[in-house]
Protein backbone atom coordinates (compact mmCIF):
# COMPACT_ATOMS: atom_id res chain seq x y z
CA UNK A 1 96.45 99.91 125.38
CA UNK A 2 97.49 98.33 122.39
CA UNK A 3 99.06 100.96 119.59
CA UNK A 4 97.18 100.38 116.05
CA UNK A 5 99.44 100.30 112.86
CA UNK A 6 96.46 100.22 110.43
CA UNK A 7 92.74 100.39 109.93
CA UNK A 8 90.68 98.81 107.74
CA UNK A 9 87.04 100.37 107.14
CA UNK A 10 85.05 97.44 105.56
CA UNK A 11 82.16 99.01 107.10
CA UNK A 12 78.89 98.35 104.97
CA UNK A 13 80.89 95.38 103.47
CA UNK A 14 79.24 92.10 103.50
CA UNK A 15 81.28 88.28 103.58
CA UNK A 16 83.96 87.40 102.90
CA UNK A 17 84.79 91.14 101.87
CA UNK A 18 86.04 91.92 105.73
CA UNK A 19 88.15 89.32 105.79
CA UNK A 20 89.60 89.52 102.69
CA UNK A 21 90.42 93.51 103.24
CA UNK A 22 91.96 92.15 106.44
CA UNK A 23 94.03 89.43 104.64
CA UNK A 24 95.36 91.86 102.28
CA UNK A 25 96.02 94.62 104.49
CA UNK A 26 98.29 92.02 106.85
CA UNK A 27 100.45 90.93 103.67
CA UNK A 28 101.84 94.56 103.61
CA UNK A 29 102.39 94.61 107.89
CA UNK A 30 105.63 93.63 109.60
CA UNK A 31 105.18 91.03 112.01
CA UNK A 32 103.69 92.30 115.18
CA UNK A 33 101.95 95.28 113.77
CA UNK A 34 98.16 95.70 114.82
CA UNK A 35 95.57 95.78 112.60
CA UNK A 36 92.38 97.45 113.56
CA UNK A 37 89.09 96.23 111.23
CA UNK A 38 85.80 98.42 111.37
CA UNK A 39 82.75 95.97 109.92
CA UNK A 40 79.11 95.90 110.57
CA UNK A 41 78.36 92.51 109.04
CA UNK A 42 77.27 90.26 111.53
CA UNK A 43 79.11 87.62 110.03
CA UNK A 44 82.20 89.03 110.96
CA UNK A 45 82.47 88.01 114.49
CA UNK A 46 83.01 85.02 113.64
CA UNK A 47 84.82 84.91 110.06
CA UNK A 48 87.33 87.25 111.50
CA UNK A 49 87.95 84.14 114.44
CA UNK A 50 88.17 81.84 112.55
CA UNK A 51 90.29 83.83 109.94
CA UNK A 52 92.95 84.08 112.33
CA UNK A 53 93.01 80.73 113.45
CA UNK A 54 93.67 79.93 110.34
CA UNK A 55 96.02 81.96 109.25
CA UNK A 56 98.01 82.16 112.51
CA UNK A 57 97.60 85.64 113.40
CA UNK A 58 96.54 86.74 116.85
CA UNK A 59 92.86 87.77 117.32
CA UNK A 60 93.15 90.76 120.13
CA UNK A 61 89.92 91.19 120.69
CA UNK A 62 85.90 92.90 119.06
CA UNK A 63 84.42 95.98 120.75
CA UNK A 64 81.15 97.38 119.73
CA UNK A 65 81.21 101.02 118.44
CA UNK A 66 77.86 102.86 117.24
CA UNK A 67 76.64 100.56 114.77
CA UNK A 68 79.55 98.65 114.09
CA UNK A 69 82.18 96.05 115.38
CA UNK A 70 86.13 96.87 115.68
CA UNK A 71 88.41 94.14 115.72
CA UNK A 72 92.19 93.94 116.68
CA UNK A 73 94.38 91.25 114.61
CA UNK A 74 98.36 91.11 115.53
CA UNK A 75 100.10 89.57 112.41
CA UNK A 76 102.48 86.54 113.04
């Protein structure tokens, strides 16, 4: 199981907001710390993809929880 260092709630938040919550949250993180983003946008699965492509962090994964997506991002 992978230990969470943060959580970003960007639930009801529509593009690019999740992604740019997640981007700011990561400047703060030391390298290797897990970010954990809650969004229902449906854009999300795939800006937060190709976010960390981008950017070079590692995309861990998207569960669905009740109404809304969780996504795991280790920072580089």
């Amino acid at each position: 199981m992978t230990e969470i260092t943060e959580t970003v709630d960007a639930i009801g938040l529509l593009c690019p907001l999740p992604v740019l919550k997640a981007r700011k949250r990561l400047r703060s993180l030391t390298t290797g710390a897990v970010l954990q983003v809650l969004a229902d946008d449906p854009a999300a699965i795939l800006d937060m993809q190709h976010f960390c492509a981008e950017s070079g962090h590692t995309f861990l994964g998207q569960s669905d929880v009740d109404a809304h997506q969780v996504y795991l991002i280790r920072k580089k």
